[in-house]
Protein backbone atom coordinates (compact mmCIF):
# COMPACT_ATOMS: atom_id res chain seq x y z
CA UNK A 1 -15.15 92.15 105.14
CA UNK A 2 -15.93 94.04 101.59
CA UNK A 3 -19.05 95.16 100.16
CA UNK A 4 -19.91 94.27 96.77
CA UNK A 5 -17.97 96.71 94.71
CA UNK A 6 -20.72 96.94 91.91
CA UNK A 7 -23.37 98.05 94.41
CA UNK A 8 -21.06 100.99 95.65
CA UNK A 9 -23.76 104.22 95.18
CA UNK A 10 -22.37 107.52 93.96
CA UNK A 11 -23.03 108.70 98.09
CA UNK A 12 -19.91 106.19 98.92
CA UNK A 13 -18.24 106.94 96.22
CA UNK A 14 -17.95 110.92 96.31
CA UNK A 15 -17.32 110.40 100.04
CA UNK A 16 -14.30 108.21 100.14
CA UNK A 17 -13.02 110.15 97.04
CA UNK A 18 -13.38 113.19 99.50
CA UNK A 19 -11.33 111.48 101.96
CA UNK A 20 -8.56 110.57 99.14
CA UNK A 21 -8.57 113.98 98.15
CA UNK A 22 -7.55 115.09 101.64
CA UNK A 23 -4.85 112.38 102.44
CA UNK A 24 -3.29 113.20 99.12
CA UNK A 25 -3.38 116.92 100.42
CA UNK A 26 -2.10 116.23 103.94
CA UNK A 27 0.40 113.32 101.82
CA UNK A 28 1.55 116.64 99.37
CA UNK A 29 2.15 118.96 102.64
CA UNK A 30 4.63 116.66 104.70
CA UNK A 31 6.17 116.16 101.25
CA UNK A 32 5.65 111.98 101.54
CA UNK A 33 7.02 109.65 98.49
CA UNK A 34 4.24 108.89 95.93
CA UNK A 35 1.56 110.91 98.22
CA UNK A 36 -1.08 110.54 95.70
CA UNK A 37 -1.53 107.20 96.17
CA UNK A 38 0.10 106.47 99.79
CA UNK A 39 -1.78 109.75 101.25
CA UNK A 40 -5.29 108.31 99.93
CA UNK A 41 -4.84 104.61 100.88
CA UNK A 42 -3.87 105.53 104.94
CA UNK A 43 -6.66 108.14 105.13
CA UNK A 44 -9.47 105.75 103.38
CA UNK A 45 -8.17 102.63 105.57
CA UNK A 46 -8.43 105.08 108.62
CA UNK A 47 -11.99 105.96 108.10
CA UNK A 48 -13.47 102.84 107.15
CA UNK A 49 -11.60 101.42 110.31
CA UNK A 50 -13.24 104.36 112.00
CA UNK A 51 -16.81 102.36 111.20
CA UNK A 52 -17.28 104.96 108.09
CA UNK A 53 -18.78 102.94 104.98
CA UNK A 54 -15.98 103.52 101.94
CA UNK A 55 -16.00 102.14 98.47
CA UNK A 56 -15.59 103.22 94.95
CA UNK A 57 -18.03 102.89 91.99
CA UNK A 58 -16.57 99.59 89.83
CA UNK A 59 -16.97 102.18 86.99
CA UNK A 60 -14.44 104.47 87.66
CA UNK A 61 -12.45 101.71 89.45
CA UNK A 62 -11.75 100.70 85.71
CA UNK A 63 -11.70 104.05 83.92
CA UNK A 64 -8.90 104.33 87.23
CA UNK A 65 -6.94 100.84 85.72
CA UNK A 66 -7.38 101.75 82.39
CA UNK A 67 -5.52 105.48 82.56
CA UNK A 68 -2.75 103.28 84.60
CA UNK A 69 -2.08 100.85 81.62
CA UNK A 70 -1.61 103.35 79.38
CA UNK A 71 0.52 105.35 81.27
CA UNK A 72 2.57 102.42 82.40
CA UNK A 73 3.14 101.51 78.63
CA UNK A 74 3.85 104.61 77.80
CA UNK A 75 7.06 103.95 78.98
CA UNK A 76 8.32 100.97 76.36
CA UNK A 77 10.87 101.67 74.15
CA UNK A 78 13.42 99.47 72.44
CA UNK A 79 15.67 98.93 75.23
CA UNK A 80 12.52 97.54 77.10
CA UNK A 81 12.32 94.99 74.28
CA UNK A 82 16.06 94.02 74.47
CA UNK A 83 15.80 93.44 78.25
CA UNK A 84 13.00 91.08 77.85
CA UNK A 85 15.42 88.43 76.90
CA UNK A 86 17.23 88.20 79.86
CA UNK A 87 13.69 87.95 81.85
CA UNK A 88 13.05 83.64 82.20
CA UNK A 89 15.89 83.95 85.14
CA UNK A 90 13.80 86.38 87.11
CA UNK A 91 10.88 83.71 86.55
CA UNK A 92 12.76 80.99 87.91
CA UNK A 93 13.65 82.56 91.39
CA UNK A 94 10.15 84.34 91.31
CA UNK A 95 9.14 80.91 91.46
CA UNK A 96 11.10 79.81 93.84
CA UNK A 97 10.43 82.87 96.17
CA UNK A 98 6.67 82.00 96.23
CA UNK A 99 6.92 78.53 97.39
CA UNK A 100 9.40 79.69 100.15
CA UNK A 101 7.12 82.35 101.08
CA UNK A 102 4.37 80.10 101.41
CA UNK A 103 6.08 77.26 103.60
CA UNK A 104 7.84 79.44 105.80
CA UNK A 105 4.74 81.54 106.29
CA UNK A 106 2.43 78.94 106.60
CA UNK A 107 4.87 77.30 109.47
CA UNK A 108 4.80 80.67 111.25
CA UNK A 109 0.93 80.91 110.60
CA UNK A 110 0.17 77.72 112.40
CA UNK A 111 2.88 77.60 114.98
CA UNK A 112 2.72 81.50 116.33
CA UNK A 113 -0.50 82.49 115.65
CA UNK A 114 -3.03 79.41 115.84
CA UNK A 115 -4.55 79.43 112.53
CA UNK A 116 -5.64 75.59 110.70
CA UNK A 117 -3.44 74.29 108.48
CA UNK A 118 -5.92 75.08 105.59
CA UNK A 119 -6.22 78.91 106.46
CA UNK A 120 -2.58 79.20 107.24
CA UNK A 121 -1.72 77.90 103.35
CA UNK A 122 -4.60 80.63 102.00
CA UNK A 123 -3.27 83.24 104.21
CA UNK A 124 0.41 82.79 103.32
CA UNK A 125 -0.70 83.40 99.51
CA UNK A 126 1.61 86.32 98.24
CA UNK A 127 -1.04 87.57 95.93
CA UNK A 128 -3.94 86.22 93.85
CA UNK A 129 -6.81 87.38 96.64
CA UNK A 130 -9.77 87.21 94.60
CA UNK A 131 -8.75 83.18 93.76
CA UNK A 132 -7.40 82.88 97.52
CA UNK A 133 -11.48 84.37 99.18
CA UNK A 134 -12.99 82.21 96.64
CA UNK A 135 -11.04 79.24 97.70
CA UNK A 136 -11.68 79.84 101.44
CA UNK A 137 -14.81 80.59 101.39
CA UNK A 138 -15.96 77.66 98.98
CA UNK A 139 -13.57 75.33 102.01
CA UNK A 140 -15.13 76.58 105.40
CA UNK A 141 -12.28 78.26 106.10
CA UNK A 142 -11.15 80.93 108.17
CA UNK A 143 -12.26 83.65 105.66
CA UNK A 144 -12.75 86.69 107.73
CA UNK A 145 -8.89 86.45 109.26
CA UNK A 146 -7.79 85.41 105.71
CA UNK A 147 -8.77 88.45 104.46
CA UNK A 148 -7.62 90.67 107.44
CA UNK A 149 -4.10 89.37 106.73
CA UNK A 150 -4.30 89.50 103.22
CA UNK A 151 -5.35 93.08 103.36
CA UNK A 152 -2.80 94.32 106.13
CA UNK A 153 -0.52 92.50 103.41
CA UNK A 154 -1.19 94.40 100.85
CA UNK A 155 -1.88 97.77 102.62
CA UNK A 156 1.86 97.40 104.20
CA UNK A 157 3.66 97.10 101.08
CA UNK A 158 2.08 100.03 99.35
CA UNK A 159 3.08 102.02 102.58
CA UNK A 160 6.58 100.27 102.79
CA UNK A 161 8.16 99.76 99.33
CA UNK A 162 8.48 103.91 98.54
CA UNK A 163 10.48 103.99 101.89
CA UNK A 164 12.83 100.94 100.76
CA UNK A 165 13.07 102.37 97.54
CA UNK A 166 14.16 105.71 99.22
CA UNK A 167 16.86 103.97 101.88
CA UNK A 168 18.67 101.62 98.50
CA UNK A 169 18.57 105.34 96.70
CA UNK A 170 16.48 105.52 94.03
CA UNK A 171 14.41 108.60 93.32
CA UNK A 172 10.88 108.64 94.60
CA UNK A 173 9.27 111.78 94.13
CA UNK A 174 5.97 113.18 95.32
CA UNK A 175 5.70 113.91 91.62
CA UNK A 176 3.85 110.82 89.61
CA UNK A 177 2.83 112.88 86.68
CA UNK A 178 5.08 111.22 83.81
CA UNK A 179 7.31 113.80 82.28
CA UNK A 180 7.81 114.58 78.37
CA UNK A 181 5.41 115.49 75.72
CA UNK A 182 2.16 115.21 76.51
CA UNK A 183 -0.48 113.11 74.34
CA UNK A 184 -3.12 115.20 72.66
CA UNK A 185 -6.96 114.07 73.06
CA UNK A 186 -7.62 112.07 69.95
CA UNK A 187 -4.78 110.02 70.39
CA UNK A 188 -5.87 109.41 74.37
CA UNK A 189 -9.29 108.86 72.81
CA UNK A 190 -7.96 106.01 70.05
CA UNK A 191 -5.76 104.63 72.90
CA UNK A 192 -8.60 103.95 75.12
CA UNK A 193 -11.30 102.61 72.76
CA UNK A 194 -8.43 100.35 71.41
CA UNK A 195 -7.61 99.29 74.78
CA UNK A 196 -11.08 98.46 76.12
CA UNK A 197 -11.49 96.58 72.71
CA UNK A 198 -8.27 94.37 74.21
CA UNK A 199 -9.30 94.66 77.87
CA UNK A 200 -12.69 92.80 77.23
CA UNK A 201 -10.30 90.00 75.15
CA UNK A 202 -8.28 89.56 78.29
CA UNK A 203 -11.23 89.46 80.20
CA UNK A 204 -13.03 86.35 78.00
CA UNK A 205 -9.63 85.05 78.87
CA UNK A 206 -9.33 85.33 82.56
CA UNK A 207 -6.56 87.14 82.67
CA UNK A 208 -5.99 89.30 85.74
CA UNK A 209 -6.68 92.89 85.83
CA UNK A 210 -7.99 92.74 82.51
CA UNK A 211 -8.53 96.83 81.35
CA UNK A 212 -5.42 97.87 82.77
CA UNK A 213 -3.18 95.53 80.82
CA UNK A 214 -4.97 95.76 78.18
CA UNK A 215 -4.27 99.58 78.03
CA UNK A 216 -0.71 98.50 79.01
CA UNK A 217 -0.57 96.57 75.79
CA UNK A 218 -1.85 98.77 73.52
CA UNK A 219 0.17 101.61 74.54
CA UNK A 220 3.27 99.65 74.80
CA UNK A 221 2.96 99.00 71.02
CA UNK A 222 1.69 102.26 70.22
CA UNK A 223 5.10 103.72 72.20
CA UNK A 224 7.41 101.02 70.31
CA UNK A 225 6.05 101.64 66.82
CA UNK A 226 6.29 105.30 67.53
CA UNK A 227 2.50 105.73 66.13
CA UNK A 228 1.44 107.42 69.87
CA UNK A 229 4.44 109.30 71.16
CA UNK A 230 3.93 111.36 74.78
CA UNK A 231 2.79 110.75 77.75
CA UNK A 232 -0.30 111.00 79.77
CA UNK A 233 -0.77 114.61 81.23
CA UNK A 234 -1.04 115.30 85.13
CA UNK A 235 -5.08 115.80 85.26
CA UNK A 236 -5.66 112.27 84.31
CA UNK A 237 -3.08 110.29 85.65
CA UNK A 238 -3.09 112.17 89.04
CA UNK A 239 -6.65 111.20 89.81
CA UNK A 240 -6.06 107.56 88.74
CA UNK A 241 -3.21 107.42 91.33
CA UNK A 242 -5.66 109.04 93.82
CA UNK A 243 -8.30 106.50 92.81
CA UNK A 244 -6.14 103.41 93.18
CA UNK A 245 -5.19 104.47 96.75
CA UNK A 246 -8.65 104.63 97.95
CA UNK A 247 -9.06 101.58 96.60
CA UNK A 248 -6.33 100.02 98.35
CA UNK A 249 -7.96 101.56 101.49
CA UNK A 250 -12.00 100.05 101.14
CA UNK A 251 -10.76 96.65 101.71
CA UNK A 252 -10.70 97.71 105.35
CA UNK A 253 -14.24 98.83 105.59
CA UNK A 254 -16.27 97.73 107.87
CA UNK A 255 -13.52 95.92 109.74
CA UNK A 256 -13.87 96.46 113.31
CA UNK A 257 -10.69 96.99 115.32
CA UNK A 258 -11.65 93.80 117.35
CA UNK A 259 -11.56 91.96 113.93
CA UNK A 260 -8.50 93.89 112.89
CA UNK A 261 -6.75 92.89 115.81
CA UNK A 262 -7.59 89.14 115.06
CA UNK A 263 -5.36 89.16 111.75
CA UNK A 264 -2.59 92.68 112.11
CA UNK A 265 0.36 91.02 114.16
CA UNK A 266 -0.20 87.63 111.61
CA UNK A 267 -0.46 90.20 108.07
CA UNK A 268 2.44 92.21 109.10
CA UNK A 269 4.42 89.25 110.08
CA UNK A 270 4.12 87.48 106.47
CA UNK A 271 4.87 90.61 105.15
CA UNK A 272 8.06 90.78 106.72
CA UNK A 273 8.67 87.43 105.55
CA UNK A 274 7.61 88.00 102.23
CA UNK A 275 9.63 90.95 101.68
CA UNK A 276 12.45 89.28 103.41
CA UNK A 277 12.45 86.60 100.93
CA UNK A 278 11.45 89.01 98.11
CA UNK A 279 14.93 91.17 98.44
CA UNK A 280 16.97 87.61 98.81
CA UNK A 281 15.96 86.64 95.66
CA UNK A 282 15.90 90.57 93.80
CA UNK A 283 19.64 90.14 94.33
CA UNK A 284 21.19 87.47 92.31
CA UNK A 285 18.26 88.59 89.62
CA UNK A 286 19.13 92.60 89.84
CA UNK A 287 22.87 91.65 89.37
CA UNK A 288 22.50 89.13 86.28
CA UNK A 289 20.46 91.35 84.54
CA UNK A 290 22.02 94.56 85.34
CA UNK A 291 19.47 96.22 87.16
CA UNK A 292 18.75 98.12 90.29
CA UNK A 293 18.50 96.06 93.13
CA UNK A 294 15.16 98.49 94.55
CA UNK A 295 14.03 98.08 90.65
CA UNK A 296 13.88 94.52 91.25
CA UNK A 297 12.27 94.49 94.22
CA UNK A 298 9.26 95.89 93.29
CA UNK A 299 9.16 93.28 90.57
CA UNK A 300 8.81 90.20 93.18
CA UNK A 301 7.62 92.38 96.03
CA UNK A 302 4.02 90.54 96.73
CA UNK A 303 1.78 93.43 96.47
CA UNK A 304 -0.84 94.28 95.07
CA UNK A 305 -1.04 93.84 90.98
CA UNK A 306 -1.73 97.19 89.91
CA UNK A 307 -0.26 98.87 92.81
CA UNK A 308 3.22 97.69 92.22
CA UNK A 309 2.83 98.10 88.29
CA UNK A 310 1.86 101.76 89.17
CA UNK A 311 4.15 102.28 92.01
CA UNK A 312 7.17 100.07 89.02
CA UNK A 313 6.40 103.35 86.53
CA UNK A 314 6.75 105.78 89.78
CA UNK A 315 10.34 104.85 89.91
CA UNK A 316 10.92 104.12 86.29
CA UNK A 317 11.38 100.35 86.14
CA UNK A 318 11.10 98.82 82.73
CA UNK A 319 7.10 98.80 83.03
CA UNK A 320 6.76 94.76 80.94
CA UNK A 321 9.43 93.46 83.60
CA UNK A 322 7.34 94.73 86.56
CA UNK A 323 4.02 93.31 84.94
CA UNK A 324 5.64 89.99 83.66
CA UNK A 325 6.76 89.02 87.29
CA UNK A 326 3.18 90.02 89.06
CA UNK A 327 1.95 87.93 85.89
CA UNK A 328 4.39 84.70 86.53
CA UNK A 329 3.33 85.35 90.42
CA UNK A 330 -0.57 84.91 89.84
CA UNK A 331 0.39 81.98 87.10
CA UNK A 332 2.31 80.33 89.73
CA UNK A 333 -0.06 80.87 92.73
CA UNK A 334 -2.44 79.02 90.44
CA UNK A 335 -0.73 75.91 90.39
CA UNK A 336 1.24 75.65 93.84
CA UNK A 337 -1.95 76.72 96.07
CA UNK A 338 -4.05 73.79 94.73
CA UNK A 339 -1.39 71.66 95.12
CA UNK A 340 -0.78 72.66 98.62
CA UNK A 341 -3.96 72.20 99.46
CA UNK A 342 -4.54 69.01 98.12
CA UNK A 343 -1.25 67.84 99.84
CA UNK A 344 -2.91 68.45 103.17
CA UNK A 345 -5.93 67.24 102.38
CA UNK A 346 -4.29 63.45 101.90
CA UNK A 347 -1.81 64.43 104.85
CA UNK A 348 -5.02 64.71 107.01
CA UNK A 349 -6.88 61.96 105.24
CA UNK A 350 -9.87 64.25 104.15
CA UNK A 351 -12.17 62.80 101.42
């Protein structure tokens, strides 16, 4: 369904940037939640469902992650470091939400829509999508509808979770241009080369989206220590918001509405379930720990990783307890998938 992202040419690039630029614009004029990255994800997903070729250079993808890190750690401090703490119960029903998520939607998968019992398990995945493709495509699975409903999945709940957050009343501004001091250069300059340095470390160690927690990292103890007070200013961080939502949008290029159709009613369905399942268990978790219930449903909300770390900041969750649950959701995914699968493999008596 996706091209290659490293063979992207600067034609691609500058065009779907284009289009960003004028959903942000048409995002900014109806005065939409978060419309630098909600504005550029719907108009990129419409063109490239239009038949237009969209896709950004893996280059500024991770200049894009990078910036977000950094932001996002910018906002540590020493009540972020208290809180942490009282995290190892939002672990244990994260847990507990995936496997339900994954049962009930791979139930619903098989029984409603017709998908295998193999492609139904990979669909259901709330996450994890660059483990789940290589997975299906490695088993002769379904891969094309896979990745349809995986990618309706994760365009919905970039669309959806600003609006949730606006009905349980938290504040989501147009506005994601953190506010305070800003940083000056040099110090954005240090931050970054120290944050690559980490980025490539997390990389040799498989850890997911590798740049923009290591920027998250460094900045977080840069913040703590009070060595790199401030915060990003607007003319970087507004184009990495604008970046990430066309990104969200080129996982529907080339998709043609025939093929779109084949996986929309099934994505939007787990999503529902997901979500569902998501704000059951945000609950008992917001009200042990004393936070927001909207706060803790972007936490467990199965989105996409750095969308919901960017969209966590946005609405000024404690940045490490957003991160740590995507984190324990991949970490988990990695473990209960495989031994899903290899549950139905003996079920159906397949070498």
């Amino acid at each position: 369904m996706q091209k290659d992202i490293s063979r992207i040419s600067p034609q691609t690039t500058a065009v779907t940037l284009a289009i960003a630029i004028m959903g942000a614009a048409l995002g900014w004029a109806i005065n939409a939640p978060v419309y630098m990255l909600l504005g550029p994800a719907i108009a990129v997903t419409l063109a490239g469902l239009a038949g237009l070729s969209t896709g950004v250079d893996t280059r500024l993808r991770d200049a894009c992650f990078l910036l977000l890190g950094i932001a996002v750690g910018a906002g540590f401090d020493a009540d972020a470091l208290a809180a942490m703490l009282r995290w190892p119960l939002a672990f244990v029903f994260m847990a507990l939400i995936i496997w339900a998520i994954l049962i009930l939607c791979r139930i619903m998968l098989v029984r409603g829509f017709g998908f295998d019992p193999r492609s139904a398990i990979l669909a259901s995945a709330p996450g994890h999508l660059s483990f789940v493709m290589a997975i299906a495509t490695e088993g002769g699975s379904d891969v094309a509808r896979i990745s349809i409903t995986q990618s309706v999945r994760l365009l919905s709940l970039t669309i959806v979770v600003p609006f949730i957050a606006l009905a349980m009343g938290i504040e989501v501004s147009g506005n994601v241009a953190p506010q305070g001091d800003q940083m000056s250069l040099p110090v954005i300059g240090i931050l970054a080369a120290l944050s690559v340095g980490v980025g490539y470390i997390f990389m040799r160690l498989n850890v997911p989206a590798p740049l923009l927690l290591g920027g998250m990292a460094v900045s977080a103890i840069g913040h703590v220590t009070e060595l790199t007070p401030g915060v990003l200013p607007a003319w970087l961080i507004l184009p990495a918001y604008l970046v990430l939502g066309g990104l969200i949008g080129t996982r529907f290029s080339g998709v043609t509405l025939a093929r779109l159709a084949s996986g929309l009613t099934a994505g939007l369905a787990i999503t529902g379930v997901a979500v569902g399942l998501a704000a059951l268990g945000a609950v008992p978790v917001g009200l042990a720990l004393g936070m927001p219930l909207a706060h803790v449903l972007v936490a467990f909300a199965p989105g996409g990783f750095e969308t919901m770390i960017a969209m966590g900041a946005v609405m000024g969750v404690i940045p490490g307890f957003v991160a740590a649950c995507h984190i324990m959701r991949l970490v988990v995914l990695s473990f209960v998938l495989p031994a899903m699968l290899a549950r139905h493999r003996r079920k159906e008596g397949a070498p």
